[in-house]
N, C-alpha and C. Protein backbone atom coordinates (compact mmCIF):
# COMPACT_ATOMS: atom_id res chain seq x y z
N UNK A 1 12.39 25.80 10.36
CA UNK A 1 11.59 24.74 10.96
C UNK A 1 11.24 23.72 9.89
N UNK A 2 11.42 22.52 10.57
CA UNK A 2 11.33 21.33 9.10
C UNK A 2 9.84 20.58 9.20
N UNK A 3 8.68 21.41 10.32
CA UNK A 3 7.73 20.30 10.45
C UNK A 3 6.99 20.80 9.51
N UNK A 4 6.94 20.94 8.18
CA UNK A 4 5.95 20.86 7.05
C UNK A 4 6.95 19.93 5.94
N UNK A 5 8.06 18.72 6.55
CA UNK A 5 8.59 18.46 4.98
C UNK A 5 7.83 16.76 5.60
N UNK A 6 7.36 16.48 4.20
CA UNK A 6 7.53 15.23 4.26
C UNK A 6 8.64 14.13 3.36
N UNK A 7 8.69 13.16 3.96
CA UNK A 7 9.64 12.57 2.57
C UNK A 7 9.35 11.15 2.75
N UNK A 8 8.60 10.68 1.31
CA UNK A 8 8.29 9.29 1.09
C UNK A 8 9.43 8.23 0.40
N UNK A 9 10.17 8.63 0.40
CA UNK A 9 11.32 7.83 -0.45
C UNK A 9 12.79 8.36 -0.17
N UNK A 10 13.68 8.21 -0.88
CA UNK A 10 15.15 8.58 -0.45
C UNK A 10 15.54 10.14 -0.33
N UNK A 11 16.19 11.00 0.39
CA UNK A 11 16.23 12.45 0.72
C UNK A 11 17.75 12.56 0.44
N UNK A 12 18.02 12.95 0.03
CA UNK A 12 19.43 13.75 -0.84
C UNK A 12 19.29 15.06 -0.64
N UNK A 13 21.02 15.67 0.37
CA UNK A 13 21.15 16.80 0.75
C UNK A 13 22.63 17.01 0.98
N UNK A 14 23.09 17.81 -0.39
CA UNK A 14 24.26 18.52 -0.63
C UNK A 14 24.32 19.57 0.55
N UNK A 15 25.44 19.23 1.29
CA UNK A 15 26.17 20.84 2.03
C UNK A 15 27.43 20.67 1.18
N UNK A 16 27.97 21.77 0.82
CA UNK A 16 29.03 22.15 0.58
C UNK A 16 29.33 20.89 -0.80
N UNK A 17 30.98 21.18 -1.45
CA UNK A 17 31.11 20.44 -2.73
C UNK A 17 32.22 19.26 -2.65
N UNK A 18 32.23 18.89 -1.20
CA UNK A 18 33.64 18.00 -1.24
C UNK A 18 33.31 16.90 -0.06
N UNK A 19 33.18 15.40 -0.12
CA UNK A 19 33.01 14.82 0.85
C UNK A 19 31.54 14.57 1.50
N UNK A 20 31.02 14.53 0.31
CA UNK A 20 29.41 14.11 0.63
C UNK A 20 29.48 13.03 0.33
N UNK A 21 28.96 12.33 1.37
CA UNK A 21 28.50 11.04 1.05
C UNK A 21 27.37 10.39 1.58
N UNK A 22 25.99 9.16 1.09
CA UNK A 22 25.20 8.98 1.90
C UNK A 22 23.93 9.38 1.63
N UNK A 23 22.88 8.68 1.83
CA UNK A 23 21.49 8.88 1.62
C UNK A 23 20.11 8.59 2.60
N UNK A 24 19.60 9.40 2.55
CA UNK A 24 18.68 8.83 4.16
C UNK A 24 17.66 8.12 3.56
N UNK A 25 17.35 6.63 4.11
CA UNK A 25 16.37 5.99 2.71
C UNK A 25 15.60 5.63 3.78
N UNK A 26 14.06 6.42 3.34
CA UNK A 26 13.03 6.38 3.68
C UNK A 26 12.13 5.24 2.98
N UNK A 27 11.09 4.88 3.56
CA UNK A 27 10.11 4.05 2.99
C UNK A 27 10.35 2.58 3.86
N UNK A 28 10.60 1.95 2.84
CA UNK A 28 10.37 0.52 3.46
C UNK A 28 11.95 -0.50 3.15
N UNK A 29 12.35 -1.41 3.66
CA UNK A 29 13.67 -1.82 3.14
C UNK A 29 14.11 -2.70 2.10
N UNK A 30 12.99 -2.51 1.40
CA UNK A 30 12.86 -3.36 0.01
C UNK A 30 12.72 -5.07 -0.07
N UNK A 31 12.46 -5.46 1.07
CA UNK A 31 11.88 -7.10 1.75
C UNK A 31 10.43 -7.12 1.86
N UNK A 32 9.69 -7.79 1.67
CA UNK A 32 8.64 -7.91 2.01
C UNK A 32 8.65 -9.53 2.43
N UNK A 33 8.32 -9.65 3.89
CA UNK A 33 8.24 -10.52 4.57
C UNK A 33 7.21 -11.86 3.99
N UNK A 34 7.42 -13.15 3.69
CA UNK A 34 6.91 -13.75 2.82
C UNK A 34 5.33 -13.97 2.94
N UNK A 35 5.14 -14.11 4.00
CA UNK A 35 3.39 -14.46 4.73
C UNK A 35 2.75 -12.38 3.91
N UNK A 36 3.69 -12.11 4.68
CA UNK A 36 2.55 -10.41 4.18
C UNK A 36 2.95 -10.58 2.38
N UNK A 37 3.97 -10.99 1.97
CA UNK A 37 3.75 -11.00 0.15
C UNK A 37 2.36 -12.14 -0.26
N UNK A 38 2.29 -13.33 0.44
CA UNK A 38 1.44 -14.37 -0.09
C UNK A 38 0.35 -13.50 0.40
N UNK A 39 -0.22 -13.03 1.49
CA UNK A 39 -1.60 -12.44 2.35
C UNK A 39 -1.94 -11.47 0.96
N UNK A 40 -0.87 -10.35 0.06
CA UNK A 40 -1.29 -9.64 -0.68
C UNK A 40 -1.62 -10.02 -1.62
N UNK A 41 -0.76 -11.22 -1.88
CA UNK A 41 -0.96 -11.60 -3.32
C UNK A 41 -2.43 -12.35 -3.72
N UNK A 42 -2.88 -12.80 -2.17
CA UNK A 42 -4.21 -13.72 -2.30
C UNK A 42 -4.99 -12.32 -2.45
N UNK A 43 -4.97 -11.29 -1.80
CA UNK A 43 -5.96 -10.60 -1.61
C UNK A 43 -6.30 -9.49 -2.83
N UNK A 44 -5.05 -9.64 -4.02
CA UNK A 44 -5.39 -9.31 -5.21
C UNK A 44 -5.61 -9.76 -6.43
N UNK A 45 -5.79 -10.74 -5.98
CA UNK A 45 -6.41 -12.57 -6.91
C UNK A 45 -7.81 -11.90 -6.04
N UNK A 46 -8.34 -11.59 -5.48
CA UNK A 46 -9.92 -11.19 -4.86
C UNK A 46 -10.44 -9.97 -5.28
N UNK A 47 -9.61 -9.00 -5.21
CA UNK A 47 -9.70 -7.91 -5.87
C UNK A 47 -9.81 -7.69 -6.74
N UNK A 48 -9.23 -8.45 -7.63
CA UNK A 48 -9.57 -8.20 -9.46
C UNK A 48 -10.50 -9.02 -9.71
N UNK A 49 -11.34 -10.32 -9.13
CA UNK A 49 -12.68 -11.28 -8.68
C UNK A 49 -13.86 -9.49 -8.95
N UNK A 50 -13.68 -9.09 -7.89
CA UNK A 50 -14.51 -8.22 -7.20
C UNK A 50 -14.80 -7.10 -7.68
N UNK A 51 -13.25 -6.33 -8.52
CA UNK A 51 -14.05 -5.37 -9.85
C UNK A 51 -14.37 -5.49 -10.90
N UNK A 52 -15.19 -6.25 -11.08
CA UNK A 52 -15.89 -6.16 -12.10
C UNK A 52 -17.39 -5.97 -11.93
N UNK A 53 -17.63 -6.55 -10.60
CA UNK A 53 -18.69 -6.33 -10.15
C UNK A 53 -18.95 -4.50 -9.09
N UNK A 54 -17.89 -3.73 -9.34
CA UNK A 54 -18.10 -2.51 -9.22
C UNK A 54 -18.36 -1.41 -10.35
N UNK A 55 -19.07 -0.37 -9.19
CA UNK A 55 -19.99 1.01 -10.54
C UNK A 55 -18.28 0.81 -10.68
N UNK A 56 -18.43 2.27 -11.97
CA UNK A 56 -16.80 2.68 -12.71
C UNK A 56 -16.44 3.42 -11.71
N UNK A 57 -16.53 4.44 -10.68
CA UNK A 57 -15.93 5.00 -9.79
C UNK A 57 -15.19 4.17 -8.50
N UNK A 58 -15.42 3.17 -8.06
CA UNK A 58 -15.07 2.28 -7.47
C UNK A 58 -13.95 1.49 -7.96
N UNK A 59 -14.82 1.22 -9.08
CA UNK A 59 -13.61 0.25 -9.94
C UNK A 59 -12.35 1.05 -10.33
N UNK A 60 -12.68 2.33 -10.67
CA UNK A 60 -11.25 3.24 -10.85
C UNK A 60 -10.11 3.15 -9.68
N UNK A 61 -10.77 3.25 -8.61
CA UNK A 61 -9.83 3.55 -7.18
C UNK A 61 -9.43 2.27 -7.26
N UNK A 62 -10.02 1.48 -7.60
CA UNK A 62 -9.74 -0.42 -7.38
C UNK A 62 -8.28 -0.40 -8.70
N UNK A 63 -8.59 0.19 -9.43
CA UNK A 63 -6.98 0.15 -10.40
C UNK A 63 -5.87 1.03 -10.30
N UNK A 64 -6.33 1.96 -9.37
CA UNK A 64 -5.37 2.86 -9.06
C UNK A 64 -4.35 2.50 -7.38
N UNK A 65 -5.34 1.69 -7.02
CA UNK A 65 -4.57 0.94 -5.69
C UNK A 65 -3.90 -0.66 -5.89
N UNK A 66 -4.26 -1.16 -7.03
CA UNK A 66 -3.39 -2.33 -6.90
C UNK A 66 -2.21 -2.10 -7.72
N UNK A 67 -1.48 -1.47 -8.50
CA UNK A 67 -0.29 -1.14 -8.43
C UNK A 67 0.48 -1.28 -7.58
N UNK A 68 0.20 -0.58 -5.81
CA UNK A 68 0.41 -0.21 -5.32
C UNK A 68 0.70 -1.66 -3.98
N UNK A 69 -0.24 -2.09 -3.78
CA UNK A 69 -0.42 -3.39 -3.17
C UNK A 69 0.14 -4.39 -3.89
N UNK A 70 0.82 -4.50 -5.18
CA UNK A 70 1.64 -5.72 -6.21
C UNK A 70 3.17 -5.09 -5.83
N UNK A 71 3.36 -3.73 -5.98
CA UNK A 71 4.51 -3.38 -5.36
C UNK A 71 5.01 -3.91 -4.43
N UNK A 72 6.95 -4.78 -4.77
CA UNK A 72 7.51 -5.87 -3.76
C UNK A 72 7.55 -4.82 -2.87
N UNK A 73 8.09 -3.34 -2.83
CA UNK A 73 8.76 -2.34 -1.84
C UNK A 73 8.06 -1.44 -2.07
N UNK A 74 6.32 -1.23 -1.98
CA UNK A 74 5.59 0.17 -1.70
C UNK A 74 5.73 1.07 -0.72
N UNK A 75 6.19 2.14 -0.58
CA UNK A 75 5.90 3.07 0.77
C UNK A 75 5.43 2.13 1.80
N UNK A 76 5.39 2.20 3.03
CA UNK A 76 4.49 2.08 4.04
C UNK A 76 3.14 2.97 3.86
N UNK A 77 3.05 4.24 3.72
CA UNK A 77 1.68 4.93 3.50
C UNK A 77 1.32 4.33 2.37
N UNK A 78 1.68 4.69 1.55
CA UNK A 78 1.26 4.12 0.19
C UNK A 78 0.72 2.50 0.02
N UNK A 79 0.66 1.87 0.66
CA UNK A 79 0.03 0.85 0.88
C UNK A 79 -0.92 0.83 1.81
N UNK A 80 -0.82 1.51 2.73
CA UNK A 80 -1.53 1.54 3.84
C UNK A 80 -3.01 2.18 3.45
N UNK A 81 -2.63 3.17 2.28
CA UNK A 81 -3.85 4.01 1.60
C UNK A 81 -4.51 3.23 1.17
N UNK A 82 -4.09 2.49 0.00
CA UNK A 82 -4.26 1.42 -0.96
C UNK A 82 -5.02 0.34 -0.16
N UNK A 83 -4.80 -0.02 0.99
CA UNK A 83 -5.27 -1.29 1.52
C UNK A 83 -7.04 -0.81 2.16
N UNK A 84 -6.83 0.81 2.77
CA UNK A 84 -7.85 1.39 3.61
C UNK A 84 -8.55 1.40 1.63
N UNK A 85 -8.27 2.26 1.27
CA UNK A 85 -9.62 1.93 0.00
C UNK A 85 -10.07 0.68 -0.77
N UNK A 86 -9.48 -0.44 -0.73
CA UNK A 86 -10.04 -1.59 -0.55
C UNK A 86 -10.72 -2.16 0.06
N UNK A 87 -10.59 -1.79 1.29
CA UNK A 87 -11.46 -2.56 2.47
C UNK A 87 -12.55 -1.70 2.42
N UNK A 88 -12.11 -0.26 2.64
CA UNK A 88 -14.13 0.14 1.97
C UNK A 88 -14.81 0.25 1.10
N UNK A 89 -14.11 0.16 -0.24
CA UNK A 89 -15.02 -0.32 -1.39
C UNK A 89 -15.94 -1.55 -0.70
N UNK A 90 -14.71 -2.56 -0.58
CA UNK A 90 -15.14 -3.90 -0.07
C UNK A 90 -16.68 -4.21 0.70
N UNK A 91 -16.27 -3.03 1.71
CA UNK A 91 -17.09 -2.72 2.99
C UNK A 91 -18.25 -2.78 2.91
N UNK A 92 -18.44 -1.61 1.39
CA UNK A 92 -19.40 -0.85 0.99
C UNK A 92 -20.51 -1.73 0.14
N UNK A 93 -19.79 -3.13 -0.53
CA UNK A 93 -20.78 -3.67 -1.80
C UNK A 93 -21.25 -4.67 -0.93
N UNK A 94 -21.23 -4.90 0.49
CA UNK A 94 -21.75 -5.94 0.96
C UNK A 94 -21.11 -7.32 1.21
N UNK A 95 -22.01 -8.18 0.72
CA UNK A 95 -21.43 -9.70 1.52
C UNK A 95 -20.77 -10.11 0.14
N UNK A 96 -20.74 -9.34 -1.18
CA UNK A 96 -19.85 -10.39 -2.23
C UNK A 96 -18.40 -9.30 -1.56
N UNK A 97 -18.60 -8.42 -0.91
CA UNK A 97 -17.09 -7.69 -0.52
C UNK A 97 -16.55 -8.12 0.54
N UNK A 98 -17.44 -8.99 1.45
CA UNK A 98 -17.04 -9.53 2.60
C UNK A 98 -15.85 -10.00 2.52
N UNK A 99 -15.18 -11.16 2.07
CA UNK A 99 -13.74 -11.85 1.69
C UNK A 99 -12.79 -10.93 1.47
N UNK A 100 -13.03 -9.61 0.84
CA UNK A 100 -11.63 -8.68 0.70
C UNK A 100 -11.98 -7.61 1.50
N UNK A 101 -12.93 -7.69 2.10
CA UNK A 101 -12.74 -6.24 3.16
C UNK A 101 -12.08 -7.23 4.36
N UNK A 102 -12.70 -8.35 4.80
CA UNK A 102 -11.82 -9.17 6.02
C UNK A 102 -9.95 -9.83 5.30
N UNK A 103 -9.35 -9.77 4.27
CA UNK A 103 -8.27 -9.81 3.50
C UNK A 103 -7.47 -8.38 4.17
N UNK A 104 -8.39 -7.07 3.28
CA UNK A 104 -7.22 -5.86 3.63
C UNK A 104 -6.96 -5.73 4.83
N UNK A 105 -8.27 -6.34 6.09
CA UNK A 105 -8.43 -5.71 7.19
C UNK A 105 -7.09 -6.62 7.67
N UNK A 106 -6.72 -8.29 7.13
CA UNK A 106 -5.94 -8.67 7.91
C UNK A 106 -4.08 -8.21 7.65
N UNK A 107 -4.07 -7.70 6.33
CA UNK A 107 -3.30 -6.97 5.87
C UNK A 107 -2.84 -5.76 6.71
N UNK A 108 -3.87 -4.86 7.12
CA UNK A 108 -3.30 -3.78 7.70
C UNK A 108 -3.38 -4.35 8.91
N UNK A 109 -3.85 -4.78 9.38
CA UNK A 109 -3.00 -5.86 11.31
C UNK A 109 -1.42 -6.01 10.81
N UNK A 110 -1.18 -6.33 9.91
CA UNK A 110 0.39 -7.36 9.75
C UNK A 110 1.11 -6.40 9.46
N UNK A 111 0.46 -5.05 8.66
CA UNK A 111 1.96 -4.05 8.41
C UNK A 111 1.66 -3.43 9.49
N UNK A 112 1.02 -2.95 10.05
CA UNK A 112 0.97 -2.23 11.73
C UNK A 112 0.99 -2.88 12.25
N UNK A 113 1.77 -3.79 12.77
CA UNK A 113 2.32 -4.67 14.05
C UNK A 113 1.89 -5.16 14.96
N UNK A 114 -0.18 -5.12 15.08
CA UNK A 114 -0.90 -5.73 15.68
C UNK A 114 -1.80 -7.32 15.72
């Protein structure tokens, strides 16, 4: 039974030693549609505004998720994580977080298709 595998990126699977060919490529298709690249790119020009004015635990998650959100071809989850802990840091410091919690929020509308 395969419902405990996950796979975030490309899955490579040898049967036998002759006539393999082919890769199942998971994630995302390495495009990022230009409006969702500019929407990120503004919204981490705000984000790096905004930690400095966070405690160090905040600000940690805040450097450990924009990697992730600058990435041209991040996972789909992997951004999707990245965007949800932005918007509640954001959430959380009030009205100077207002501008990037309403940023991630419009971010995750555009990669979920709503």
């Amino acid at each position: 039974m395969s419902g405990n595998n996950y796979y975030y990126g490309d899955n490579v699977n040898m049967h036998g030693g002759s006539g393999n060919t082919g890769i199942v490529k998971n994630g995302t298709s390495g495009e990022t549609d230009p409006a969702l690249r500019l929407a990120l790119a503004e919204l981490i020009r705000e984000v790096r505004e905004l930690r400095d004015q966070l405690p160090q635990p905040s600000a940690q998650l805040i450097d450990e998720s924009l990697p992730v959100l600058a990435a041209d071809a991040a996972p789909v989850q992997e951004r999707h994580r990245a965007l949800m802990a932005v918007a509640a840091i954001a959430a959380a410091v009030g009205a100077v977080g207002q501008p990037v919690a309403e940023a991630a929020n419009r971010i995750l509308q555009m990669v979920s298709g709503q």
